[in-house]
C-alpha atoms as a PDB file:
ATOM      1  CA  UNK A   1      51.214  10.790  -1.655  1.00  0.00           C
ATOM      2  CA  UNK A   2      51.079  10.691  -5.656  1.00  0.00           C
ATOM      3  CA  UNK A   3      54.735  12.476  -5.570  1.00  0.00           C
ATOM      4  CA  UNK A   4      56.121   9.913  -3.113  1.00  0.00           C
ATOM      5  CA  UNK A   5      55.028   6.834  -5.307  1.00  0.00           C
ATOM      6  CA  UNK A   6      56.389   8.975  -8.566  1.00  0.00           C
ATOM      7  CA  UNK A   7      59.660   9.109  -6.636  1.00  0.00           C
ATOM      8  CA  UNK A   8      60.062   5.285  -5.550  1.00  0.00           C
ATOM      9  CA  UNK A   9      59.170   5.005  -9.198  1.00  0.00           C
ATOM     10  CA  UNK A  10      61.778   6.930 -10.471  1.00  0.00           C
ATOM     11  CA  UNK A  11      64.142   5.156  -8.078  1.00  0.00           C
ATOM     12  CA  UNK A  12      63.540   1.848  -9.015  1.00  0.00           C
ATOM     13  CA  UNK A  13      63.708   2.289 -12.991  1.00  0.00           C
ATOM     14  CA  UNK A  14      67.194   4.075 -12.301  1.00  0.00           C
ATOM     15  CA  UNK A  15      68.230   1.234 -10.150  1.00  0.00           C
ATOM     16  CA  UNK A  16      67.508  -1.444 -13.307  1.00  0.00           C
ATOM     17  CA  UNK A  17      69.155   1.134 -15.606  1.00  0.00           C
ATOM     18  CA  UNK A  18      72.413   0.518 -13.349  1.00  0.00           C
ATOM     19  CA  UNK A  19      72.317  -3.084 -13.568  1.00  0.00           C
ATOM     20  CA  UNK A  20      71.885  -3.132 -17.107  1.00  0.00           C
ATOM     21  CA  UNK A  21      74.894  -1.031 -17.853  1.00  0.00           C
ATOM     22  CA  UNK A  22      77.244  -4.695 -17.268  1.00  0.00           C
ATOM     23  CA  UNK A  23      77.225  -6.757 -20.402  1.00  0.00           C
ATOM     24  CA  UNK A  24      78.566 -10.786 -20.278  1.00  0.00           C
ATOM     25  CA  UNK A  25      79.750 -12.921 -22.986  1.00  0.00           C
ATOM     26  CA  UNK A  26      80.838 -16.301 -23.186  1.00  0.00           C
ATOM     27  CA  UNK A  27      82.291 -19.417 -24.742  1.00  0.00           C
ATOM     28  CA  UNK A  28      83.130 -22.835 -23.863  1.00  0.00           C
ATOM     29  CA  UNK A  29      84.088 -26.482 -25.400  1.00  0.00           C
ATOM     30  CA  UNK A  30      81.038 -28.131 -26.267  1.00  0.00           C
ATOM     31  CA  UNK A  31      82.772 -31.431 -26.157  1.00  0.00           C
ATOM     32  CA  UNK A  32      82.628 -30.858 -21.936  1.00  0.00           C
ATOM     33  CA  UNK A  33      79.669 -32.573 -20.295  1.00  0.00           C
ATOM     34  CA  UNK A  34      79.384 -29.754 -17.338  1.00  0.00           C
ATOM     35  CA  UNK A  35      76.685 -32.206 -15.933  1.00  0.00           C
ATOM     36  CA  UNK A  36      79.827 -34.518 -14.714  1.00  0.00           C
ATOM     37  CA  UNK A  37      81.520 -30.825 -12.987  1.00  0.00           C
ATOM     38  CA  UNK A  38      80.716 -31.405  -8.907  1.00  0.00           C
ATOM     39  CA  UNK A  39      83.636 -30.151  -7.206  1.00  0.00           C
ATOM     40  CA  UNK A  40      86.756 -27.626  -8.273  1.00  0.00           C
ATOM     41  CA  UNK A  41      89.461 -25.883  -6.467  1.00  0.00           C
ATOM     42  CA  UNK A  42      91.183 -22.537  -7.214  1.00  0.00           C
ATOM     43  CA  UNK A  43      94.411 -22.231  -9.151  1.00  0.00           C
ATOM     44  CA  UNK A  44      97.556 -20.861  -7.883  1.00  0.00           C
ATOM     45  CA  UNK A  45      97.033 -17.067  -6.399  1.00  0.00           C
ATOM     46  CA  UNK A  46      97.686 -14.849  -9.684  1.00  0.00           C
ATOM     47  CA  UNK A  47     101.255 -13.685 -10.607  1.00  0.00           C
ATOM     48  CA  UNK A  48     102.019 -10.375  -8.765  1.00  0.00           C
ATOM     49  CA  UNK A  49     104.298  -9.282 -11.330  1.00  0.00           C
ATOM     50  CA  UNK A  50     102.021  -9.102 -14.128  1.00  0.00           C
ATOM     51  CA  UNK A  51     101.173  -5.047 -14.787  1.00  0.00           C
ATOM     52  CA  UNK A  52      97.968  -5.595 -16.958  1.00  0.00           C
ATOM     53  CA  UNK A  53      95.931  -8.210 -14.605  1.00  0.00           C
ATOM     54  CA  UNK A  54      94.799  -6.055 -12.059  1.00  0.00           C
ATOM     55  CA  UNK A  55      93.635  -8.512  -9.551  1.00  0.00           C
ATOM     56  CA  UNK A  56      96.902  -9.859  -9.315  1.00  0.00           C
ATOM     57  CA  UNK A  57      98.083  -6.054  -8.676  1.00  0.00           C
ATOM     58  CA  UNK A  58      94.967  -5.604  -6.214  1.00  0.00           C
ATOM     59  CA  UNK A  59      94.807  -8.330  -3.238  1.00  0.00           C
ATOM     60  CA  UNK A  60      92.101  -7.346  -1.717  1.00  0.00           C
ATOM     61  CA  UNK A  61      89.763  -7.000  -4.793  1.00  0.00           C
ATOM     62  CA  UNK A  62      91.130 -10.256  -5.732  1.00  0.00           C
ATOM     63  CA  UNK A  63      90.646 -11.941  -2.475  1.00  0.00           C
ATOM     64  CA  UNK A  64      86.945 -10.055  -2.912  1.00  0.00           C
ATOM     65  CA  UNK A  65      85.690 -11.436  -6.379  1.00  0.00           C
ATOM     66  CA  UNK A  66      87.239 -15.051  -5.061  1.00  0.00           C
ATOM     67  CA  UNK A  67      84.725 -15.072  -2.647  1.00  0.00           C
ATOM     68  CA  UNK A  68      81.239 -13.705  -4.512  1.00  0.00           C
ATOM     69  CA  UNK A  69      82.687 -16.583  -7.190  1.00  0.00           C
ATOM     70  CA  UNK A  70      82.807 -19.408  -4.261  1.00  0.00           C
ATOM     71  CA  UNK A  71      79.080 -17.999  -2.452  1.00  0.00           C
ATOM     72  CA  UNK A  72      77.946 -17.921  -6.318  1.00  0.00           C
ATOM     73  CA  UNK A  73      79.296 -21.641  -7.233  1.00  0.00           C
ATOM     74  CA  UNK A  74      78.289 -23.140  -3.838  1.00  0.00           C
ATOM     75  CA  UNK A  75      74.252 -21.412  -4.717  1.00  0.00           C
ATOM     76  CA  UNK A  76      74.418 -23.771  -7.489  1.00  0.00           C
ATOM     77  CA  UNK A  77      75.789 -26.667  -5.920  1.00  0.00           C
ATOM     78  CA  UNK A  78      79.230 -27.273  -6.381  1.00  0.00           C
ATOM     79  CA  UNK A  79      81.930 -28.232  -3.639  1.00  0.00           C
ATOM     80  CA  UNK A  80      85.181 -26.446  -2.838  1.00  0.00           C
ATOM     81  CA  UNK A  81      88.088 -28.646  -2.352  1.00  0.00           C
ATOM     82  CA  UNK A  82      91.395 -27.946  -1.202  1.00  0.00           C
ATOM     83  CA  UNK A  83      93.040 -31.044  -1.699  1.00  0.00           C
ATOM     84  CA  UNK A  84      92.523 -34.048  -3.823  1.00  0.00           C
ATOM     85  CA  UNK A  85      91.123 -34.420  -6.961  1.00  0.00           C
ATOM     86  CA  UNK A  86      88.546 -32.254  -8.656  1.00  0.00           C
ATOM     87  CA  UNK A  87      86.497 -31.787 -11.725  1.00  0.00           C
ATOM     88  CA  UNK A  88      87.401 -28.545 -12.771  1.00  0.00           C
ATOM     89  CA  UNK A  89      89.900 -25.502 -11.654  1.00  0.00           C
ATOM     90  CA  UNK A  90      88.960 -21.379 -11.513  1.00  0.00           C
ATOM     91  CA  UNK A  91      90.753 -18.948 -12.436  1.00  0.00           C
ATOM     92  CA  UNK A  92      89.784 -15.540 -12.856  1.00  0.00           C
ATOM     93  CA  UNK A  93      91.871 -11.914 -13.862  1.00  0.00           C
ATOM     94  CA  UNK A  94      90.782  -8.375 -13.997  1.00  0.00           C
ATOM     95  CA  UNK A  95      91.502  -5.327 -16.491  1.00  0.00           C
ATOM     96  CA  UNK A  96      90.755  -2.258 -17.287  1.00  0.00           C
ATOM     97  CA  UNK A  97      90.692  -0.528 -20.886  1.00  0.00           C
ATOM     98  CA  UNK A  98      90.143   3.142 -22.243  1.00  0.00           C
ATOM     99  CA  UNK A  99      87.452   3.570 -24.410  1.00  0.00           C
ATOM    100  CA  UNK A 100      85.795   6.374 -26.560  1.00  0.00           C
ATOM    101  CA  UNK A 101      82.474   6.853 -27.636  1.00  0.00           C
ATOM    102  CA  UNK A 102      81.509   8.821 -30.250  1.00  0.00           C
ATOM    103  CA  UNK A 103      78.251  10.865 -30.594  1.00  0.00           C
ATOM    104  CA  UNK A 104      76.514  13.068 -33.003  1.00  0.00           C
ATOM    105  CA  UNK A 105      75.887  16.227 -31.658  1.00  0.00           C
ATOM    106  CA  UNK A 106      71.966  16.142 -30.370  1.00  0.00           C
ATOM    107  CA  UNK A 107      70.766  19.125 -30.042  1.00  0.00           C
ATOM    108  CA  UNK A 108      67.534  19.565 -28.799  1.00  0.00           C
ATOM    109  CA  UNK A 109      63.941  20.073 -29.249  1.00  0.00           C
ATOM    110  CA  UNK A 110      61.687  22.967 -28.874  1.00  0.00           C
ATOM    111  CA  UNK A 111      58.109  23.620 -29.344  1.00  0.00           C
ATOM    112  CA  UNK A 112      56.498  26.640 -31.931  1.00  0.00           C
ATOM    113  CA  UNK A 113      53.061  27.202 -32.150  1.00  0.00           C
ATOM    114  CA  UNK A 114      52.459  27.272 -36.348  1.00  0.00           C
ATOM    115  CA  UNK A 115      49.016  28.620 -36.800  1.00  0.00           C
ATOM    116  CA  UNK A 116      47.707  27.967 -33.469  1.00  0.00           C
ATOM    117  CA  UNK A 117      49.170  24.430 -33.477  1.00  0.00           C
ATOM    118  CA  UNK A 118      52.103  23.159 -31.547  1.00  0.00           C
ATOM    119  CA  UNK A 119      54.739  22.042 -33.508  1.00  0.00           C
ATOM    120  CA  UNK A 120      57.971  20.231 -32.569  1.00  0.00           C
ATOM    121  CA  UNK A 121      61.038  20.815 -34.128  1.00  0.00           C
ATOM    122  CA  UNK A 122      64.783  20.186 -33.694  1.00  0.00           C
ATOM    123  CA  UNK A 123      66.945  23.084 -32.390  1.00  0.00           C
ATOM    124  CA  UNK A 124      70.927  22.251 -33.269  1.00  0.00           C
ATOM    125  CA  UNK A 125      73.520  23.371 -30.908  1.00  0.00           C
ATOM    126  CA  UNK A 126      75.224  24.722 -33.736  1.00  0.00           C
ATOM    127  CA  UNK A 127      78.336  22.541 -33.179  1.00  0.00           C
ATOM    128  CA  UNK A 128      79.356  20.361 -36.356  1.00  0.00           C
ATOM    129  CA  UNK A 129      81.399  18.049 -34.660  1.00  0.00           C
ATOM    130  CA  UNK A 130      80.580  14.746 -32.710  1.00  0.00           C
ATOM    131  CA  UNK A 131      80.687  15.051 -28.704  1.00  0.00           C
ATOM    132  CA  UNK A 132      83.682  12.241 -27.665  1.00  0.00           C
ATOM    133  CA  UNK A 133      83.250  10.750 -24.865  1.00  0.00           C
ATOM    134  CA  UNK A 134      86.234   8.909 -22.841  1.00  0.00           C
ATOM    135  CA  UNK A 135      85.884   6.335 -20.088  1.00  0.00           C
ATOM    136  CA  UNK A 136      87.334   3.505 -18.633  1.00  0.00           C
ATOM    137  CA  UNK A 137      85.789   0.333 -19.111  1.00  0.00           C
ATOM    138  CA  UNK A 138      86.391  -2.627 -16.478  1.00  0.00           C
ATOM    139  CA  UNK A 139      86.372  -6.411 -17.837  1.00  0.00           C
ATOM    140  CA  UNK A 140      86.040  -9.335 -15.128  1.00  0.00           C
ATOM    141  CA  UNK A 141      87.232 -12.986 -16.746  1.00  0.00           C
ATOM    142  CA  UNK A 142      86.514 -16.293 -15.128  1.00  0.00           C
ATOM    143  CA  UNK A 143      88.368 -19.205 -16.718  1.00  0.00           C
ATOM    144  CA  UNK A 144      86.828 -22.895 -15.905  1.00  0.00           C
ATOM    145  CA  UNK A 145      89.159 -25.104 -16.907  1.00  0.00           C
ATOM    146  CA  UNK A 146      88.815 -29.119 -17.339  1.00  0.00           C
ATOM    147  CA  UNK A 147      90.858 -30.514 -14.107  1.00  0.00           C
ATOM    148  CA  UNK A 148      91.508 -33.779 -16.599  1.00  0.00           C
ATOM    149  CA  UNK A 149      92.616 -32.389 -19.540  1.00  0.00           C
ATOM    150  CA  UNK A 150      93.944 -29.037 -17.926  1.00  0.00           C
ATOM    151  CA  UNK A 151      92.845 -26.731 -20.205  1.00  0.00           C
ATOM    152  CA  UNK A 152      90.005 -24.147 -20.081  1.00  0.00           C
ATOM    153  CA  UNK A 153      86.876 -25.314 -20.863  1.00  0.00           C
ATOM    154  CA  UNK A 154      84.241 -22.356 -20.058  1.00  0.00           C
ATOM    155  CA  UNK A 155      85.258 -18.570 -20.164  1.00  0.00           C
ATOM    156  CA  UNK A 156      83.099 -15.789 -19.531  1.00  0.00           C
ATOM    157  CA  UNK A 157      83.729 -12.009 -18.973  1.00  0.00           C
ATOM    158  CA  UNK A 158      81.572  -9.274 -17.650  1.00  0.00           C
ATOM    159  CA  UNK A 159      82.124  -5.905 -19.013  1.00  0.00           C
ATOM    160  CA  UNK A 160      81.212  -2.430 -17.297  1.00  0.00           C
ATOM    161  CA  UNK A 161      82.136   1.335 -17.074  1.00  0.00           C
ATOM    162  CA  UNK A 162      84.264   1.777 -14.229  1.00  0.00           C
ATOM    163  CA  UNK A 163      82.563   3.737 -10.915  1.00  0.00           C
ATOM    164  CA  UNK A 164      84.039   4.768  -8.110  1.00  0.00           C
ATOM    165  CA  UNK A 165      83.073   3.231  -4.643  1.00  0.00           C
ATOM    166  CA  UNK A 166      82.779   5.021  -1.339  1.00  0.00           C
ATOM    167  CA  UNK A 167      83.481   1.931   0.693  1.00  0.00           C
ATOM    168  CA  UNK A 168      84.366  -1.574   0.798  1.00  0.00           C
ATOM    169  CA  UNK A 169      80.719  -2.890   1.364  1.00  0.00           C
ATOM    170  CA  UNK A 170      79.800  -1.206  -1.806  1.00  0.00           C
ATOM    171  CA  UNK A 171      82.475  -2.161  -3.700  1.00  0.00           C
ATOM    172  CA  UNK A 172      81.743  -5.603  -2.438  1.00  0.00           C
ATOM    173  CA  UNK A 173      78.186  -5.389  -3.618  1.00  0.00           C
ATOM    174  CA  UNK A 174      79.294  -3.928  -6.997  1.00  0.00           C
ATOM    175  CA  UNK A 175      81.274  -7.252  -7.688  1.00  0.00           C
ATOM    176  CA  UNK A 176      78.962  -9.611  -6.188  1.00  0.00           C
ATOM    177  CA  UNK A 177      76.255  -8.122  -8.491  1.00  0.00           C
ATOM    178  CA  UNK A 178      79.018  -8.872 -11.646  1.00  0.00           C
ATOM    179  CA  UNK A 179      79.477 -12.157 -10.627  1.00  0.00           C
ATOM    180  CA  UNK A 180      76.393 -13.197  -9.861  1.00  0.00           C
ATOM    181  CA  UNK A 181      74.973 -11.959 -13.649  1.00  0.00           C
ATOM    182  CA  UNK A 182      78.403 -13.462 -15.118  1.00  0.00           C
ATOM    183  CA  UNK A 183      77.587 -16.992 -13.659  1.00  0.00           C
ATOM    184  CA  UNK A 184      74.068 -17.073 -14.189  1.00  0.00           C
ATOM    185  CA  UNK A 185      75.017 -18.630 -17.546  1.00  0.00           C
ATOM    186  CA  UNK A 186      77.172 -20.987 -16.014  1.00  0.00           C
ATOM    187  CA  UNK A 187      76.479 -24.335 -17.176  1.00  0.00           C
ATOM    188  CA  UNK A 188      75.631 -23.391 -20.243  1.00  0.00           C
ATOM    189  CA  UNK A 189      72.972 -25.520 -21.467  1.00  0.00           C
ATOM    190  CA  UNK A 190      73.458 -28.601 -23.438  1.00  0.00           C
ATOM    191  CA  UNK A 191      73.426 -28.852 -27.106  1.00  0.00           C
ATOM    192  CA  UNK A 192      70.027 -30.500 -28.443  1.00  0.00           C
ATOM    193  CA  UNK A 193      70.139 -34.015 -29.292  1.00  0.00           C
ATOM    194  CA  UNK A 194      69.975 -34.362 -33.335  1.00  0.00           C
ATOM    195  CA  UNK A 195      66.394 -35.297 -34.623  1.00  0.00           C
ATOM    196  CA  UNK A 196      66.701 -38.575 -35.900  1.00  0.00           C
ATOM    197  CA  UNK A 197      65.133 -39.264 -39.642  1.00  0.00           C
END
């Protein structure tokens, strides 16, 4: 029984080690009041010809992170709209970028007995040189823009190492996960009000 919880342990601090490997930033127009933002509709479906967006090269993934972005904007309250007008327009694009990390060799530690007393010390691989490590890093943007003054007024991106999915429900999961964290500061929150003298 002790082994079983140890392993459901084990599982669950590797499962928040996953989701903490996606990062998101942000920035927006504080002149926006986001409280005004009810409904929105898509812009056009992403040029096809463009070689670095990779939604626009990828349909189905596109069609995919346009729908975790409507089920994640509807869980806060805001209405789709296909015609007429709306407070603000989405947009979002996809890329991916190589990346290298570079590490000082670690070596590793052993354990000597000096006198009868354990001692740790730090055993070197023997290798001089930093370990480099190359992989692919995949960046999600969302652009909010201002339907009034047509021009972006929030942009976030969510940033994670690239992973390869054995189906579409996974995948699927993969990007609502990304979304959802990417959102999650969506509004952001309003400035303070100035203390007055």
């Amino acid at each position: 029984m002790r082994l079983k919880k140890i392993i459901i342990i084990l599982f669950a601090l590797m499962s928040l080690a996953g989701c903490s490997t996606l990062s998101v930033t942000s920035d927006y127009d504080n002149q926006v009041n986001f409280t005004t933002w009810h409904t929105y509709r898509w812009q056009q479906v992403p040029d096809t010809t463009s070689v670095r967006d990779l939604l626009a090269a990828n349909p189905l993934v596109y069609r995919r992170v346009k729908s975790a972005v409507d089920r994640e904007l509807a869980s806060k309250g805001y209405v789709l709209k296909e015609r007429g007008p709306v407070d603000f327009t989405v947009s979002t694009s996809g890329y991916i970028r190589e990346l290298v990390r570079v590490e000082p060799d670690p070596g590793f530690w052993q354990i000597a007995y000096l006198r009868g007393r354990p001692m740790w010390y730090r055993m070197r691989w023997g290798d001089p040189f930093p370990n480099y490590m190359y992989y692919e890093e995949g960046v999600l943007v969302i652009d909010l823009g201002d339907a009034s003054r047509m021009e972006v007024a929030w942009r976030g991106a969510v940033r994670g190492m690239v992973q390869s999915y054995h189906s579409p429900e996974q995948m699927q999961a993969a990007i609502d996960h990304a979304v959802h964290k990417l959102l999650s500061i969506f509004p952001p929150a309003p400035a303070p009000e100035p203390k007055s003298e």
